[in-house]
Protein backbone atom coordinates (compact mmCIF):
# COMPACT_ATOMS: atom_id res chain seq x y z
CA UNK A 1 95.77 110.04 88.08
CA UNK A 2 98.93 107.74 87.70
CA UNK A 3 100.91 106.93 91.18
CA UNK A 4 103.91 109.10 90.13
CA UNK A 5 101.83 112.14 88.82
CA UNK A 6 99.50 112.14 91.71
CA UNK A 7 102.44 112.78 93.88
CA UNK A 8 104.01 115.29 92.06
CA UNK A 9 100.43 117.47 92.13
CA UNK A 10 100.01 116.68 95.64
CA UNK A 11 103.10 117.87 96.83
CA UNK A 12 103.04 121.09 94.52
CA UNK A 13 99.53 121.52 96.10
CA UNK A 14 101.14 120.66 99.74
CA UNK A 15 103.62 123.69 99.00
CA UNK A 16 101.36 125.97 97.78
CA UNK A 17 99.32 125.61 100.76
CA UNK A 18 102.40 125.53 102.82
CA UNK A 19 103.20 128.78 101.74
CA UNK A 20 99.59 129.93 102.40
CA UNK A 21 100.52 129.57 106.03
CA UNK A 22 98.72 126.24 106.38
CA UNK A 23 99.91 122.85 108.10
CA UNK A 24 100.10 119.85 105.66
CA UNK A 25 100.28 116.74 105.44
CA UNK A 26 100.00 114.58 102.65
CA UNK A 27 97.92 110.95 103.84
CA UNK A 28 100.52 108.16 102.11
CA UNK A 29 97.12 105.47 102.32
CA UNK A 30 95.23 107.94 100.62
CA UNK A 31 91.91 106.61 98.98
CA UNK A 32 91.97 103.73 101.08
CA UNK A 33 89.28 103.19 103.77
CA UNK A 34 90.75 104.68 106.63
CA UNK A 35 91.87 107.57 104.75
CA UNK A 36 90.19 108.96 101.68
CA UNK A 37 91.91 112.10 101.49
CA UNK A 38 94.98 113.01 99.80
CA UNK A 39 96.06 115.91 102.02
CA UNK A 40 94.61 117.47 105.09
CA UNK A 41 96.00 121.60 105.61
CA UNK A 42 94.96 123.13 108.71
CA UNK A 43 95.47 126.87 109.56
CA UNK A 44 93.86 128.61 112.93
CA UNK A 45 91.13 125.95 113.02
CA UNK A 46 89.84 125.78 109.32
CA UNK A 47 90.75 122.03 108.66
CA UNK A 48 90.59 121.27 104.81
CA UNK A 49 90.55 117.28 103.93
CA UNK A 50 92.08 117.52 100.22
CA UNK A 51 91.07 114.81 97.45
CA UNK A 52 93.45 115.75 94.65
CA UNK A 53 92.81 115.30 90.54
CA UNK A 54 94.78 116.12 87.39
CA UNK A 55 92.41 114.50 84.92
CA UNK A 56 92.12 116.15 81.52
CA UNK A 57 87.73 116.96 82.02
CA UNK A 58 86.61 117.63 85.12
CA UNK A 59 86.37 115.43 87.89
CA UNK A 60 83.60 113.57 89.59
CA UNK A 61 84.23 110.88 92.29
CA UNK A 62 82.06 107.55 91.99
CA UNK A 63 79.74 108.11 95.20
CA UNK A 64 81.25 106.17 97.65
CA UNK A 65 84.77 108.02 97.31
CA UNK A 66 82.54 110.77 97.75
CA UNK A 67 80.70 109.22 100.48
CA UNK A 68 83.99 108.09 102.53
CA UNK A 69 85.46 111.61 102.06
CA UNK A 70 82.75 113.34 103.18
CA UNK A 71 82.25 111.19 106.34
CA UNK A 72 85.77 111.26 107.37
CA UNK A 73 85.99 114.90 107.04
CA UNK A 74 82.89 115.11 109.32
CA UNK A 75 84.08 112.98 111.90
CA UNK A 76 87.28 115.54 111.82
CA UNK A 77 85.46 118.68 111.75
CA UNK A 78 87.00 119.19 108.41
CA UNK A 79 85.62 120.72 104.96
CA UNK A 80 85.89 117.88 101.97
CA UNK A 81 87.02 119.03 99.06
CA UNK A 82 88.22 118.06 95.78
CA UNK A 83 91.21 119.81 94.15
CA UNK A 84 91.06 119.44 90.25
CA UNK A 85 94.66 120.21 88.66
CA UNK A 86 94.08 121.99 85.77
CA UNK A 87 96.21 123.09 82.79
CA UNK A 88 96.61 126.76 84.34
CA UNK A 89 96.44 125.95 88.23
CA UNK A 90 94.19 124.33 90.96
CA UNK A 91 90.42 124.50 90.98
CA UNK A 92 88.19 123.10 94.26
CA UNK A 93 84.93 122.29 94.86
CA UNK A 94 83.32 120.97 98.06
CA UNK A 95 82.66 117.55 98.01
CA UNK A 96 79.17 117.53 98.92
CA UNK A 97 78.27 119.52 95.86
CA UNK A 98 80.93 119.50 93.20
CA UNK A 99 79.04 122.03 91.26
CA UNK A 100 80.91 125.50 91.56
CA UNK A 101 84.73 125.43 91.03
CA UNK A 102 86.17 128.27 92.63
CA UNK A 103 90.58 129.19 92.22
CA UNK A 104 92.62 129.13 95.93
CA UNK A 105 92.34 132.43 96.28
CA UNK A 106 88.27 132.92 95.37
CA UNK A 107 88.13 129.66 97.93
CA UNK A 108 90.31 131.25 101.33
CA UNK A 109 88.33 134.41 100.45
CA UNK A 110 85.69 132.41 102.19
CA UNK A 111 86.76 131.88 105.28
């Protein structure tokens, strides 16, 4: 996604988690080594590392995005996801098998 338009979807995803009752934070290096995820939420331990998307087709990340995600959010104790910003609102899919997309609310009915 474009620089400015990844922003904008990150922070409306920030704020909708916000108002979830999580903690956000929204990594500025995001994608780079260090830090492959866009945003990490945290609410009474459940630690979410956040790789964001508002591509037109659903996305896939090239495997070592998906590698680096998944490693970091490991070494955090942290669940890797991908958040895909559709036409009609977020859709998220763990990392490690970006097979079944599930809406915010199907995905916090999880834990």
């Amino acid at each position: 996604m474009g620089y400015r338009k990844g922003v904008v979807y990150e922070r409306e995803l920030l704020h909708l988690l916000s108002g979830r009752g999580f903690a956000v934070i929204r990594a500025p290096a995001s994608g780079s080594w260090l830090t492959p995820p866009d945003i990490v939420a945290l609410k009474n331990g459940l630690i979410l590392a956040i790789e964001c998307k508002a591509w037109r087709t659903k996305p896939k990340l090239n495997a070592d995005s998906q590698t680096r995600l998944i490693e970091w959010a490991t070494k955090a104790g942290a669940i890797a996801l991908i958040a895909w910003r559709t036409k009609t609102g977020w859709q998220f899919t763990k990392a490690q098998k970006p097979d079944i997309w599930l809406t915010l609310d199907q995905l916090l009915s999880v834990f």
